[in-house]
PDB file of N, CA and C in Angstrom:
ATOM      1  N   UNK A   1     -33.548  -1.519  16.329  1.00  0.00           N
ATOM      2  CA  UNK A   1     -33.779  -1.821  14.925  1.00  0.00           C
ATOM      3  C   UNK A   1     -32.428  -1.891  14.213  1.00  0.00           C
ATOM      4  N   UNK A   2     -32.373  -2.844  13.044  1.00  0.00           N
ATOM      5  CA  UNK A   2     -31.342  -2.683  12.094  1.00  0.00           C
ATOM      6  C   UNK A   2     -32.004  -2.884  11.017  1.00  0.00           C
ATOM      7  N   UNK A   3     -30.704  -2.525   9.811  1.00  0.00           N
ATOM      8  CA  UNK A   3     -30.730  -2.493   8.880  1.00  0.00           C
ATOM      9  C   UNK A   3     -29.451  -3.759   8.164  1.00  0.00           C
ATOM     10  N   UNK A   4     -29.797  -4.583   6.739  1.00  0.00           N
ATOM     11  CA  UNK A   4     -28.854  -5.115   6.554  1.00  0.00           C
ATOM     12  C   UNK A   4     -28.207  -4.661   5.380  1.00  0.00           C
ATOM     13  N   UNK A   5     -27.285  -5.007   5.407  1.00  0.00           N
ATOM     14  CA  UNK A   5     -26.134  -4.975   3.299  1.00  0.00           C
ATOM     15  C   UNK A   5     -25.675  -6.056   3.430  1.00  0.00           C
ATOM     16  N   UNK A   6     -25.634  -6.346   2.610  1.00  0.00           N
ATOM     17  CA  UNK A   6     -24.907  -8.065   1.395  1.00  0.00           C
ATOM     18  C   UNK A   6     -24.176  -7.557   1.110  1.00  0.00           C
ATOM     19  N   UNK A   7     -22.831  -7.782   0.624  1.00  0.00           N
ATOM     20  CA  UNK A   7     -21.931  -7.961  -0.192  1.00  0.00           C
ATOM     21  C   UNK A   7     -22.251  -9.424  -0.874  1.00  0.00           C
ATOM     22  N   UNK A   8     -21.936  -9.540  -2.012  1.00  0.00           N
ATOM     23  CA  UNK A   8     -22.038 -10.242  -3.231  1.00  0.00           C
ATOM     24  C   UNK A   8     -20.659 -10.767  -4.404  1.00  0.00           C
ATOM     25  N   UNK A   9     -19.908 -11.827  -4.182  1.00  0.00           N
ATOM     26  CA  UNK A   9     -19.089 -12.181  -4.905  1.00  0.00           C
ATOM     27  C   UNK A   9     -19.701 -13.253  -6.215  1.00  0.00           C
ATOM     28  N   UNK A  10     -20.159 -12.204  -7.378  1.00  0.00           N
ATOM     29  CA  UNK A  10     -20.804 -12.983  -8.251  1.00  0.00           C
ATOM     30  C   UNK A  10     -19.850 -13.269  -9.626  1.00  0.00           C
ATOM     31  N   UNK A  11     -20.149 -13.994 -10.339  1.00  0.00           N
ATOM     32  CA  UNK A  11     -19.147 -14.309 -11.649  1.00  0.00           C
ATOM     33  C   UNK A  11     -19.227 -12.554 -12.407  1.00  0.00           C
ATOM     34  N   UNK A  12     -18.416 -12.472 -13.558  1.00  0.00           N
ATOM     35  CA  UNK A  12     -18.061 -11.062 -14.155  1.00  0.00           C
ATOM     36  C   UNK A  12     -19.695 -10.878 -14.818  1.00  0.00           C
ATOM     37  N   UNK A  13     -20.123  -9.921 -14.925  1.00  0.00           N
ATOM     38  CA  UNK A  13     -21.550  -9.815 -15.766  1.00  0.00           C
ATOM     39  C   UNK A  13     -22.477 -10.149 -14.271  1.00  0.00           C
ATOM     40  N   UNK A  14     -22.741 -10.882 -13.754  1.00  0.00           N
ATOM     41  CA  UNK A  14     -23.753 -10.549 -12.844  1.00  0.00           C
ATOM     42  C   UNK A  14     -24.308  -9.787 -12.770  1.00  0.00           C
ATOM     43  N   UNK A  15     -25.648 -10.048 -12.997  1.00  0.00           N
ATOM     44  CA  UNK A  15     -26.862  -8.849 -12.903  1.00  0.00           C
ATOM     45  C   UNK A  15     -27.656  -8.781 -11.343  1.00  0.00           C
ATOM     46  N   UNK A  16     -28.334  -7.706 -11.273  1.00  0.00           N
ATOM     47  CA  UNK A  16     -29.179  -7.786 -10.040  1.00  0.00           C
ATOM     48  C   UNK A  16     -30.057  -9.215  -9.770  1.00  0.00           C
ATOM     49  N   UNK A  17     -30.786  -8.976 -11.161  1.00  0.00           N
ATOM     50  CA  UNK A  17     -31.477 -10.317 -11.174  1.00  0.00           C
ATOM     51  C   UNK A  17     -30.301 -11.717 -10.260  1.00  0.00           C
ATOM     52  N   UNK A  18     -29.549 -11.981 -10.706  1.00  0.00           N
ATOM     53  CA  UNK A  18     -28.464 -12.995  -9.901  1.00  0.00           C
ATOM     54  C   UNK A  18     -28.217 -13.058  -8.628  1.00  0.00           C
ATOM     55  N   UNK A  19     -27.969 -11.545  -8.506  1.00  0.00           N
ATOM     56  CA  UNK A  19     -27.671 -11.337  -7.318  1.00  0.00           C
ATOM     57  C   UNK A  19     -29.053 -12.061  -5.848  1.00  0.00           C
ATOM     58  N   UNK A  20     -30.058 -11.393  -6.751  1.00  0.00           N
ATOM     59  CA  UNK A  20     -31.618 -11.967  -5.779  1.00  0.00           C
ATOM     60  C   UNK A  20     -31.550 -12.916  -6.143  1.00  0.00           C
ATOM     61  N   UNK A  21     -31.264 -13.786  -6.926  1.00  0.00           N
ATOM     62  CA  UNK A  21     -31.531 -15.454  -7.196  1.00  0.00           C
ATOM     63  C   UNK A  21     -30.116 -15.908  -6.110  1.00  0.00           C
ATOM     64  N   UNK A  22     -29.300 -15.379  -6.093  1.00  0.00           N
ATOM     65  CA  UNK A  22     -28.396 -16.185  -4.779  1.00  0.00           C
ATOM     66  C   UNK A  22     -28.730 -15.869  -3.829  1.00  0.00           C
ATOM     67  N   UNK A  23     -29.792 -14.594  -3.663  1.00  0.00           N
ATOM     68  CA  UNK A  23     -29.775 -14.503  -2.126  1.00  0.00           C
ATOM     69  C   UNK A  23     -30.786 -15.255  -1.524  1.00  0.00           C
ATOM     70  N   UNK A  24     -31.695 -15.369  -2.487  1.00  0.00           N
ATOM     71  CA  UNK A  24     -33.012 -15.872  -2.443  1.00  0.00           C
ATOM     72  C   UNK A  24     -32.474 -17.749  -2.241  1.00  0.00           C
ATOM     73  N   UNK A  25     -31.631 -18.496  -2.669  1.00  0.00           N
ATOM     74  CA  UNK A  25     -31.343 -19.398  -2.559  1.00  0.00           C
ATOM     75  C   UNK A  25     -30.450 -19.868  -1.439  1.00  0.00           C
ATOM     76  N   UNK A  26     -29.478 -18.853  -0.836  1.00  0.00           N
ATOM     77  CA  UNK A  26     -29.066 -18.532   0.570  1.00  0.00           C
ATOM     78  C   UNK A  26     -30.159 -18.967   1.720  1.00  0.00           C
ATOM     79  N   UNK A  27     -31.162 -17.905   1.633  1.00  0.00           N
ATOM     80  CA  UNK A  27     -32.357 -17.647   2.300  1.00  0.00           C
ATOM     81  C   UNK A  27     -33.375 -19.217   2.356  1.00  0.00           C
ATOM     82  N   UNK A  28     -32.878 -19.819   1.575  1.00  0.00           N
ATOM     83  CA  UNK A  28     -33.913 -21.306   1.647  1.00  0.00           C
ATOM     84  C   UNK A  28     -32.568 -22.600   2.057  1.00  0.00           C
ATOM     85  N   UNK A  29     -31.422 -21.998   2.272  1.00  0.00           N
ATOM     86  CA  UNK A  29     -30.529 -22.600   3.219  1.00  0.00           C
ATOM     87  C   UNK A  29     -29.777 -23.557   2.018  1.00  0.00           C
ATOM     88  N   UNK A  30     -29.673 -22.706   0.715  1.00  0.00           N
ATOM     89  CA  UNK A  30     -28.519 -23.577  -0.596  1.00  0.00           C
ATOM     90  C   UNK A  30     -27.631 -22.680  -0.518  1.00  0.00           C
ATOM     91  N   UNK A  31     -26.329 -23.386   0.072  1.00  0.00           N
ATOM     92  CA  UNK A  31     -25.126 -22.156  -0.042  1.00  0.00           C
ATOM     93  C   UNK A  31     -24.586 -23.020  -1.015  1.00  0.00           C
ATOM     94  N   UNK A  32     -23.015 -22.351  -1.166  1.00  0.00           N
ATOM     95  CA  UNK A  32     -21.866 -22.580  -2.023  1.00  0.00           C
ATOM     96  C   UNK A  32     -21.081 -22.819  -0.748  1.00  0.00           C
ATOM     97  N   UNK A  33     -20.303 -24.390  -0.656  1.00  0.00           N
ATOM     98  CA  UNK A  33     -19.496 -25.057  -0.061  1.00  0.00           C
ATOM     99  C   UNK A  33     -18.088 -24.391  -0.640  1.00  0.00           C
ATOM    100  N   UNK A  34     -16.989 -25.054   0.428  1.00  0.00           N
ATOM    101  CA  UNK A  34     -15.710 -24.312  -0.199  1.00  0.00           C
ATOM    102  C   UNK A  34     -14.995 -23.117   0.776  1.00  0.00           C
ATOM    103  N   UNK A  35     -14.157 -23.133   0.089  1.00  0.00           N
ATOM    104  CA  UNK A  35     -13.210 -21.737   0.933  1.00  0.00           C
ATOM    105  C   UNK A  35     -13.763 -20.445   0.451  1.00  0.00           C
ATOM    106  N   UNK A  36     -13.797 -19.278   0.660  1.00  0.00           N
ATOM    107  CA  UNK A  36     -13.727 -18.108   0.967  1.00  0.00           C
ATOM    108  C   UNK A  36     -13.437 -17.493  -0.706  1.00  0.00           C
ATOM    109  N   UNK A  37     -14.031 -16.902  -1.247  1.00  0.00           N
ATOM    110  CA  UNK A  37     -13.753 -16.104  -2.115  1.00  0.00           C
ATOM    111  C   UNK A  37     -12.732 -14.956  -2.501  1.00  0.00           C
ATOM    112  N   UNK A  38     -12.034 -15.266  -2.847  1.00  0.00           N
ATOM    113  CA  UNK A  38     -10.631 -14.272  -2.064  1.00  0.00           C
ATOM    114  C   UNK A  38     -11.132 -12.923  -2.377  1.00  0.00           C
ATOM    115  N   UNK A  39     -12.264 -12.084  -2.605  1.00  0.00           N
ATOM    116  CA  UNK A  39     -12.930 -11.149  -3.117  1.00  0.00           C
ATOM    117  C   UNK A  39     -13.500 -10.725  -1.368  1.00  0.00           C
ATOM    118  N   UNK A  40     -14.387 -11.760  -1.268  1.00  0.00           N
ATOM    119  CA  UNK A  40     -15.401 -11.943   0.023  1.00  0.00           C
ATOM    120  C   UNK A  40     -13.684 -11.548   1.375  1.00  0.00           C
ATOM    121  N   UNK A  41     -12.699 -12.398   1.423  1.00  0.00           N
ATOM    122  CA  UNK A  41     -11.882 -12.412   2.322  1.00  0.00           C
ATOM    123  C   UNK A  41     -11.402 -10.499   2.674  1.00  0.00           C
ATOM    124  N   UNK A  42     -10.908 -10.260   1.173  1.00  0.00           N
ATOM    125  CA  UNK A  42     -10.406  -9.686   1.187  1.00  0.00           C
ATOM    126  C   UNK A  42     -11.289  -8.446   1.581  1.00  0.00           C
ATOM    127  N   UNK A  43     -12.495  -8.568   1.227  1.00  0.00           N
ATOM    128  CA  UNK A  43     -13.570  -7.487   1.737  1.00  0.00           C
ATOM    129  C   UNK A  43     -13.653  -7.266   3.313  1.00  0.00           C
ATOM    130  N   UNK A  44     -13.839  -8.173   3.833  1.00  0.00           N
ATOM    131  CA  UNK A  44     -14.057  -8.471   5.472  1.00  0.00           C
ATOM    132  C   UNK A  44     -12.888  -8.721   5.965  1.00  0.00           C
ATOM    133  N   UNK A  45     -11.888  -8.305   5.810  1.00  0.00           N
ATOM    134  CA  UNK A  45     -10.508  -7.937   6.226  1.00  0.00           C
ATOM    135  C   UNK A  45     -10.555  -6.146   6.089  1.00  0.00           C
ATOM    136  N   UNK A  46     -10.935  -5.474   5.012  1.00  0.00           N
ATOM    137  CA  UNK A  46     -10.717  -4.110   5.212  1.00  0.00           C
ATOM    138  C   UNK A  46     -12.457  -3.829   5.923  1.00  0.00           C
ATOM    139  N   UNK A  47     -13.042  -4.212   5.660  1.00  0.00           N
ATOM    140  CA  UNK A  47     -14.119  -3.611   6.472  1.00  0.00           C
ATOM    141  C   UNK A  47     -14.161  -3.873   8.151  1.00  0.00           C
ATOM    142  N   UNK A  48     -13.373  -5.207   8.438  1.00  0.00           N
ATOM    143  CA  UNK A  48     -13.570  -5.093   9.702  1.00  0.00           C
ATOM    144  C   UNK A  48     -12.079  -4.781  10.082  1.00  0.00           C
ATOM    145  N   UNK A  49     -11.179  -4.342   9.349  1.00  0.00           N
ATOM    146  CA  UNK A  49      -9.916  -3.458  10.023  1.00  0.00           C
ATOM    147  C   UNK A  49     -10.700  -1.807  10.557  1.00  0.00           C
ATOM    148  N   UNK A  50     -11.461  -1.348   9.710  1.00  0.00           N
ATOM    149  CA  UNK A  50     -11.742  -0.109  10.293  1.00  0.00           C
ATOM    150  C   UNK A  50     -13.186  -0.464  11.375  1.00  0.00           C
ATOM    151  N   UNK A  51     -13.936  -1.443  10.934  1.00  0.00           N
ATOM    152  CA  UNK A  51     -15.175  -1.770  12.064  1.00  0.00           C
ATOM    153  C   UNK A  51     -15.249  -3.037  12.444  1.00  0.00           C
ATOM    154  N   UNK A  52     -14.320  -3.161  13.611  1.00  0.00           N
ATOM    155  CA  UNK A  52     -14.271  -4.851  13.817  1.00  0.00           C
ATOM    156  C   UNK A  52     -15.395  -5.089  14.147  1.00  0.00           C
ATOM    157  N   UNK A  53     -15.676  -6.479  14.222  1.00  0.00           N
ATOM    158  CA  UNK A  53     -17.037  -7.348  14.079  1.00  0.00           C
ATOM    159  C   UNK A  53     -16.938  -7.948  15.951  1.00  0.00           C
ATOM    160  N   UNK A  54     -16.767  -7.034  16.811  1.00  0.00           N
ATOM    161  CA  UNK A  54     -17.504  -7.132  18.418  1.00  0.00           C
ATOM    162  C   UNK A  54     -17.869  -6.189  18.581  1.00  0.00           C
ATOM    163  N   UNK A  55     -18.485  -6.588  19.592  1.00  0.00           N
ATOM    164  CA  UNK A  55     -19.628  -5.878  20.347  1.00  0.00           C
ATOM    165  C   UNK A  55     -18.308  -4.723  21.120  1.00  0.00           C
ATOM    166  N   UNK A  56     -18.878  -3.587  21.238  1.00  0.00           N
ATOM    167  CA  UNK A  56     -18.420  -2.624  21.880  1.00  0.00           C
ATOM    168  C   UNK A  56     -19.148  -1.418  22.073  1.00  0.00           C
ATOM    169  N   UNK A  57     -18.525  -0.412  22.034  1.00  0.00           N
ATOM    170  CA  UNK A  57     -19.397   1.061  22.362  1.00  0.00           C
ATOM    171  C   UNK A  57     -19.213   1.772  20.564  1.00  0.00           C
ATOM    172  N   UNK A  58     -19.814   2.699  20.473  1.00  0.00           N
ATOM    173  CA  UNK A  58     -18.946   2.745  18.482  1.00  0.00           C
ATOM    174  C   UNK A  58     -19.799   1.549  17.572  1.00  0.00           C
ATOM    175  N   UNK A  59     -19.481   0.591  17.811  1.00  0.00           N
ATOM    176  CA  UNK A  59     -19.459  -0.216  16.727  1.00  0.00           C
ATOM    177  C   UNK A  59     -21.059   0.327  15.819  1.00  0.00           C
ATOM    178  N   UNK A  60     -20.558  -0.136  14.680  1.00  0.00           N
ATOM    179  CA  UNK A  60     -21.936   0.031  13.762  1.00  0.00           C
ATOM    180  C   UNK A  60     -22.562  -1.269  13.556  1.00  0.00           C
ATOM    181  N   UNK A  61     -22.106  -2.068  14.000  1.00  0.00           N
ATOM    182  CA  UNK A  61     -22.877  -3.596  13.744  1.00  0.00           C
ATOM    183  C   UNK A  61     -24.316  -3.911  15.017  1.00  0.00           C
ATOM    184  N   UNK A  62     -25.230  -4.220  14.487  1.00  0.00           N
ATOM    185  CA  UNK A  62     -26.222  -4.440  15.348  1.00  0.00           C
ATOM    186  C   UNK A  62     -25.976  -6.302  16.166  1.00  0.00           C
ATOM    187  N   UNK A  63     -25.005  -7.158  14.973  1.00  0.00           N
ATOM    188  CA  UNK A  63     -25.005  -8.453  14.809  1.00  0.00           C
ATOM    189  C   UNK A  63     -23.400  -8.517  14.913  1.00  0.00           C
ATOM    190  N   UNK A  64     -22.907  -8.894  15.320  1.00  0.00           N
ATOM    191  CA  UNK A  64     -21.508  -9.290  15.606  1.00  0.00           C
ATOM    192  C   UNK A  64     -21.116 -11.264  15.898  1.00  0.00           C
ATOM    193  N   UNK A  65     -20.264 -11.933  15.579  1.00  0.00           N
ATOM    194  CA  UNK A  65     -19.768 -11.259  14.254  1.00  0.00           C
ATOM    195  C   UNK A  65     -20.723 -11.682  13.165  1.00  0.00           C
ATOM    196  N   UNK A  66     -20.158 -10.433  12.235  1.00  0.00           N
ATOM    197  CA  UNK A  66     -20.533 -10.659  10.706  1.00  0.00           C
ATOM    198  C   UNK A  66     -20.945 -11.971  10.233  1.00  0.00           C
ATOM    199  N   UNK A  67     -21.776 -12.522   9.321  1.00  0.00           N
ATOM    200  CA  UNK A  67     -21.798 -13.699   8.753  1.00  0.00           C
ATOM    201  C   UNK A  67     -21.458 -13.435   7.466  1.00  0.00           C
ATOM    202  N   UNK A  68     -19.961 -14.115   7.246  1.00  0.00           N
ATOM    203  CA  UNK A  68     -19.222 -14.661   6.128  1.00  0.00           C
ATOM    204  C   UNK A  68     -19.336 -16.030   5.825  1.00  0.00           C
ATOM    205  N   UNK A  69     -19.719 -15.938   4.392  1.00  0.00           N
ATOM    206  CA  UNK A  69     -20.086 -17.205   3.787  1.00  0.00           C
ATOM    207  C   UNK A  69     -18.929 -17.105   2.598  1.00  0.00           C
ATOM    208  N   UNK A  70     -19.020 -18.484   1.865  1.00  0.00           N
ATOM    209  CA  UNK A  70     -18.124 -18.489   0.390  1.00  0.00           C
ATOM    210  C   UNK A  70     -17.981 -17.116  -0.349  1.00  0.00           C
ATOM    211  N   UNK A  71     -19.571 -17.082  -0.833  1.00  0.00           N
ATOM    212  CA  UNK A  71     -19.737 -15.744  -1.635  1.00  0.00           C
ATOM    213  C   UNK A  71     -20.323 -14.301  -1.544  1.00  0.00           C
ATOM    214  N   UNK A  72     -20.390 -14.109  -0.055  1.00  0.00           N
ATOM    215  CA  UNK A  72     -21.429 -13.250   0.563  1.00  0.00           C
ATOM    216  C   UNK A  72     -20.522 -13.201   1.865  1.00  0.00           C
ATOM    217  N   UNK A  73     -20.785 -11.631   2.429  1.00  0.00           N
ATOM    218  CA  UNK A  73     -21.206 -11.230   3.351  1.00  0.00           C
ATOM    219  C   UNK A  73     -22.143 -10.432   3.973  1.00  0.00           C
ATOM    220  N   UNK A  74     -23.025 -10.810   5.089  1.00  0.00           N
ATOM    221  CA  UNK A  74     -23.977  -9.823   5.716  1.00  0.00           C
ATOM    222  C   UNK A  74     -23.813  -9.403   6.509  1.00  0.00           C
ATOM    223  N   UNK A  75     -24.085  -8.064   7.075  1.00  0.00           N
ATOM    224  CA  UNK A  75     -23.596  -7.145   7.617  1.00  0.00           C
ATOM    225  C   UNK A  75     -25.285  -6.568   8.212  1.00  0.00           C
ATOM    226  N   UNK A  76     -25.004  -6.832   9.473  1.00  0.00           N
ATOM    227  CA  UNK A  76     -26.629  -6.372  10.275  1.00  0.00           C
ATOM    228  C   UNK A  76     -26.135  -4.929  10.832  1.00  0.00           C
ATOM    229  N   UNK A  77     -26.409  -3.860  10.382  1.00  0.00           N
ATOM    230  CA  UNK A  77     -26.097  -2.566  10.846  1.00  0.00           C
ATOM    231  C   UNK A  77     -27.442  -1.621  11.684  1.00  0.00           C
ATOM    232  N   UNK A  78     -26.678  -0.933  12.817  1.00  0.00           N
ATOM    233  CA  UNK A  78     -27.582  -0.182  13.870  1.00  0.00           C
ATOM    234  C   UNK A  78     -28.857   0.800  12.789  1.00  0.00           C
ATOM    235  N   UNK A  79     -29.707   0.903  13.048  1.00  0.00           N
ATOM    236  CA  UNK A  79     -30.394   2.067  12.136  1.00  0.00           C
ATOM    237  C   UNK A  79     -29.220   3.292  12.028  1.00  0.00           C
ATOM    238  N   UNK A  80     -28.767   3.549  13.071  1.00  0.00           N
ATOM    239  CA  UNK A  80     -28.598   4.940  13.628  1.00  0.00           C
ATOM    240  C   UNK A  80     -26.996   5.269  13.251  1.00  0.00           C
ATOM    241  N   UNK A  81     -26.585   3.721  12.527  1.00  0.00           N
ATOM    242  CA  UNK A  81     -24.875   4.338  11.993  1.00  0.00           C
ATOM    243  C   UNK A  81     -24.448   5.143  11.330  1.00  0.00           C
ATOM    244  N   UNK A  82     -22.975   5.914  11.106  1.00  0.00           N
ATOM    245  CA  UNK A  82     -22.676   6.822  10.252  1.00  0.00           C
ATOM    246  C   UNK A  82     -22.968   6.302   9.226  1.00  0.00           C
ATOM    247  N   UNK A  83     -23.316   7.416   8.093  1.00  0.00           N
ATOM    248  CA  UNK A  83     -23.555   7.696   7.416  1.00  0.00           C
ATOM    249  C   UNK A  83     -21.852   7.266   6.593  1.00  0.00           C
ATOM    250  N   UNK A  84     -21.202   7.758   7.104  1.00  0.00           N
ATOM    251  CA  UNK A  84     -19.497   7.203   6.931  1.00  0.00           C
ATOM    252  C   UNK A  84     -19.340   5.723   6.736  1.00  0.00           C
ATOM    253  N   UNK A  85     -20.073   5.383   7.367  1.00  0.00           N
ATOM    254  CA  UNK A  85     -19.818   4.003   7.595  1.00  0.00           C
ATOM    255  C   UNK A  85     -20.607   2.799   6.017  1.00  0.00           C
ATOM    256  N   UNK A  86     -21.371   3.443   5.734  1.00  0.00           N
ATOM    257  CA  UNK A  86     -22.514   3.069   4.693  1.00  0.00           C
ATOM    258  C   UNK A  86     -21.471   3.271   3.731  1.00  0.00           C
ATOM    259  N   UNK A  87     -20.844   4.509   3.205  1.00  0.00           N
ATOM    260  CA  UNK A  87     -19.972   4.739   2.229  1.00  0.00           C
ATOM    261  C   UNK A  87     -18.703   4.275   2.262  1.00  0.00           C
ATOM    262  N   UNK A  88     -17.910   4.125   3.478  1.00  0.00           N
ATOM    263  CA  UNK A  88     -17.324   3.600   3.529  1.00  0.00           C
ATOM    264  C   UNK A  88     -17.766   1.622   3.097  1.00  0.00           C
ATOM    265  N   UNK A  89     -18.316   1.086   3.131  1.00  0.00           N
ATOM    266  CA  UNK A  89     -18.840  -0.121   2.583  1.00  0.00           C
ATOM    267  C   UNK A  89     -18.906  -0.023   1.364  1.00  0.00           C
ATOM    268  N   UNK A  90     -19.498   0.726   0.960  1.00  0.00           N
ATOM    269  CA  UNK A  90     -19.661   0.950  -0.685  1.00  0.00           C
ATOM    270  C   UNK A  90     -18.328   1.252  -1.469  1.00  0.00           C
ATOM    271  N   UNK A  91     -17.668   1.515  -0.634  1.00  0.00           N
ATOM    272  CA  UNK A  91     -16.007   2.257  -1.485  1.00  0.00           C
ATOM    273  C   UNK A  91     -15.794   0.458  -1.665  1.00  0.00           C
ATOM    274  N   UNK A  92     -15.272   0.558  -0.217  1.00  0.00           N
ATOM    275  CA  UNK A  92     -15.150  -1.425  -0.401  1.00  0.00           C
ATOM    276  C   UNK A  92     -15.653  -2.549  -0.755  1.00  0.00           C
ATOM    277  N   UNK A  93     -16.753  -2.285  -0.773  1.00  0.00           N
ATOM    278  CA  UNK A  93     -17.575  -3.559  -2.267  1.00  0.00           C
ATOM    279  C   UNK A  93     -16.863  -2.929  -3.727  1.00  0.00           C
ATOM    280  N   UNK A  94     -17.032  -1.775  -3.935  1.00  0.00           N
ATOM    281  CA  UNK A  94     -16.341  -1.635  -5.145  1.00  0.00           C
ATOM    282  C   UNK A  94     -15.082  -1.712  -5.443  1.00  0.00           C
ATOM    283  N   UNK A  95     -14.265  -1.075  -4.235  1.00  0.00           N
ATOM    284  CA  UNK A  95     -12.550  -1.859  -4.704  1.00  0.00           C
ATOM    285  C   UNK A  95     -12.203  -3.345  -4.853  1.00  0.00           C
ATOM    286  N   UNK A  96     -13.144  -4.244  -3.933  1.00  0.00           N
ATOM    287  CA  UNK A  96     -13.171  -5.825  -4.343  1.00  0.00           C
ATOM    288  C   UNK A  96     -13.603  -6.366  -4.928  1.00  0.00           C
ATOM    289  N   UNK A  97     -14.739  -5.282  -5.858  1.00  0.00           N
ATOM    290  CA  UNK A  97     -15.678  -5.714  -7.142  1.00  0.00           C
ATOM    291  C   UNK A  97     -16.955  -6.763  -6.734  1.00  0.00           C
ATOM    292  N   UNK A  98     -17.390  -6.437  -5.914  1.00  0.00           N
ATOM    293  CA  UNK A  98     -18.959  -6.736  -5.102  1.00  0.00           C
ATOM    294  C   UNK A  98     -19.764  -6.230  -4.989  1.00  0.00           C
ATOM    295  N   UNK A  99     -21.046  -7.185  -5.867  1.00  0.00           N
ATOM    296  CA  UNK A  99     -22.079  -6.445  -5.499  1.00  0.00           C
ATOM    297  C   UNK A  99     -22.662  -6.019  -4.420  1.00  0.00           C
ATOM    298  N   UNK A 100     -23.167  -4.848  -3.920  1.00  0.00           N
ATOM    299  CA  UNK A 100     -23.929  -4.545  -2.935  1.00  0.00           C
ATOM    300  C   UNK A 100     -25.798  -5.095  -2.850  1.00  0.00           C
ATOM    301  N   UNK A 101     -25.904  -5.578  -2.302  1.00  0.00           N
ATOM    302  CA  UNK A 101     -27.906  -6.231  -2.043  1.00  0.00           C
ATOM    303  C   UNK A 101     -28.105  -5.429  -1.219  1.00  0.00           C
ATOM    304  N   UNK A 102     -29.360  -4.177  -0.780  1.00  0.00           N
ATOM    305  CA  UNK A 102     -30.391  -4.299  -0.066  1.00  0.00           C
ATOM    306  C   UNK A 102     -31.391  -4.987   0.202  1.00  0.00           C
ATOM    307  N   UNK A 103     -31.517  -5.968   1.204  1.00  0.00           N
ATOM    308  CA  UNK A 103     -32.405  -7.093   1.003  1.00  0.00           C
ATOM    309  C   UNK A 103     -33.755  -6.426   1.550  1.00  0.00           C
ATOM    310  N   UNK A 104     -33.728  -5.176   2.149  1.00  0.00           N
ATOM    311  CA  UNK A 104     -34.858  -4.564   2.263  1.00  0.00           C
ATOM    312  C   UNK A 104     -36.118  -4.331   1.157  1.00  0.00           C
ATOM    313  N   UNK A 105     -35.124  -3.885   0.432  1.00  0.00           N
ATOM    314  CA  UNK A 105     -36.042  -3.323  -1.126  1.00  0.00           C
ATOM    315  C   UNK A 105     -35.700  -4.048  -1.571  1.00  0.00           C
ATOM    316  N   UNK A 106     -34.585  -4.861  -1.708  1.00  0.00           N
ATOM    317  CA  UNK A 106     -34.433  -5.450  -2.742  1.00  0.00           C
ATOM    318  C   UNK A 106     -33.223  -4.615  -4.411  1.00  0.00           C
ATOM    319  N   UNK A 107     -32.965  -3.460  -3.637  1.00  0.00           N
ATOM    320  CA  UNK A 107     -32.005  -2.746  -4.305  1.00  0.00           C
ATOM    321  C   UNK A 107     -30.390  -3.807  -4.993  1.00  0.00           C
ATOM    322  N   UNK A 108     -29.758  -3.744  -5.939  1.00  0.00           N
ATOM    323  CA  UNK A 108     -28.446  -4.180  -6.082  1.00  0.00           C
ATOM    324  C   UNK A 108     -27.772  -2.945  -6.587  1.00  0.00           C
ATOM    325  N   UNK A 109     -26.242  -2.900  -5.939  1.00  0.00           N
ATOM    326  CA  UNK A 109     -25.854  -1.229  -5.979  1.00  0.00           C
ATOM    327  C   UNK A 109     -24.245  -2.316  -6.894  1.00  0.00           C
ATOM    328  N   UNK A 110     -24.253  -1.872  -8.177  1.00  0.00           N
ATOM    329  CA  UNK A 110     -22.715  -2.591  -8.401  1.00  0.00           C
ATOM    330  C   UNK A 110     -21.786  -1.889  -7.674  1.00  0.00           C
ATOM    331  N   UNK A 111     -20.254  -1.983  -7.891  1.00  0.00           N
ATOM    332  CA  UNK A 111     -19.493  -1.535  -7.332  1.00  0.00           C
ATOM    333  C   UNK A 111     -19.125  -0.196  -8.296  1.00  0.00           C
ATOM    334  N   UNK A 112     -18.952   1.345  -7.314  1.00  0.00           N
ATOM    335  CA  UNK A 112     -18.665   2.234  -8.061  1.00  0.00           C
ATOM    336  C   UNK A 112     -17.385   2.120  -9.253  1.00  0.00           C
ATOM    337  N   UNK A 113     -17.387   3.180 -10.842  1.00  0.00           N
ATOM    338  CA  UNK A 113     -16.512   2.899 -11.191  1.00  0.00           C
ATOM    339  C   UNK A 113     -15.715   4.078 -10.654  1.00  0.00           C
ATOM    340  N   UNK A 114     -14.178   3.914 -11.037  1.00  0.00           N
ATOM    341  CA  UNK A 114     -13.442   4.264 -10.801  1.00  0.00           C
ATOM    342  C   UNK A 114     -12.985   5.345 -12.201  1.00  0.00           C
ATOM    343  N   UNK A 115     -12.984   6.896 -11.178  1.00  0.00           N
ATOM    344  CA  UNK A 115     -12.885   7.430 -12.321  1.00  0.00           C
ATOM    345  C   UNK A 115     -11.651   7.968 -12.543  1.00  0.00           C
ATOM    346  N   UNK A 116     -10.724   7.595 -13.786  1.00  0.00           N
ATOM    347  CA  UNK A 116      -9.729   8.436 -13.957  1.00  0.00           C
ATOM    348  C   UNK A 116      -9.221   9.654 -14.476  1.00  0.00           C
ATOM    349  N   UNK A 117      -8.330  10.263 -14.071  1.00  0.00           N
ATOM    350  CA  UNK A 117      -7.918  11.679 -15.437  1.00  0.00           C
ATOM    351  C   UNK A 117      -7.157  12.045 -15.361  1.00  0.00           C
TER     352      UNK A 117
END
């Protein structure tokens, strides 16, 4: 079994609602043509520096590699991955300012803020 996460490179203000209307339009095979979102790049450069995207022993990916699109990445993860690994994703959607999708529920997680003091 797996589980999936989206990452989400949406305009500033993007709501959940958006977020399911691109995924939902993904899902009926309307992407966004074009290069790489330097948001999306830059995401799947630190996520797969610490969890590269092959098959090995370790890995948390059920799906290798990753599917990177313009504005999205999906990420097919083992049921059974760290727990590390989930948060670790979430640190990094939020340092690149991406939304997170559960396409399970249907959850959108923005990116944490950053707290200073």
């Amino acid at each position: 079994m797996s589980f999936d996460l989206i990452v989400w490179a949406l305009g500033h203000g993007a709501s959940p609602v958006d977020v399911r209307a691109a995924h939902d339009r993904c899902r009926q095979g309307h992407h966004v043509n074009g290069a790489l979102e330097p948001r999306i790049s830059s995401f799947y450069r630190a996520v797969t520096a610490g969890y590269p995207d092959r098959p090995g022993p370790g890995t948390p990916w059920a799906v290798t590699p990753l599917h990177v699109a313009a504005d999205h990445v999906e990420m097919n993860l083992h049921e059974s991955c760290a727990d590390e690994v989930l948060l670790d994703i979430e640190r990094l959607a939020g340092v690149h300012g991406l939304l997170l999708l559960d396409p399970q529920d249907g959850s959108v997680y923005p990116p944490p803020t950053t707290v200073t003091g």
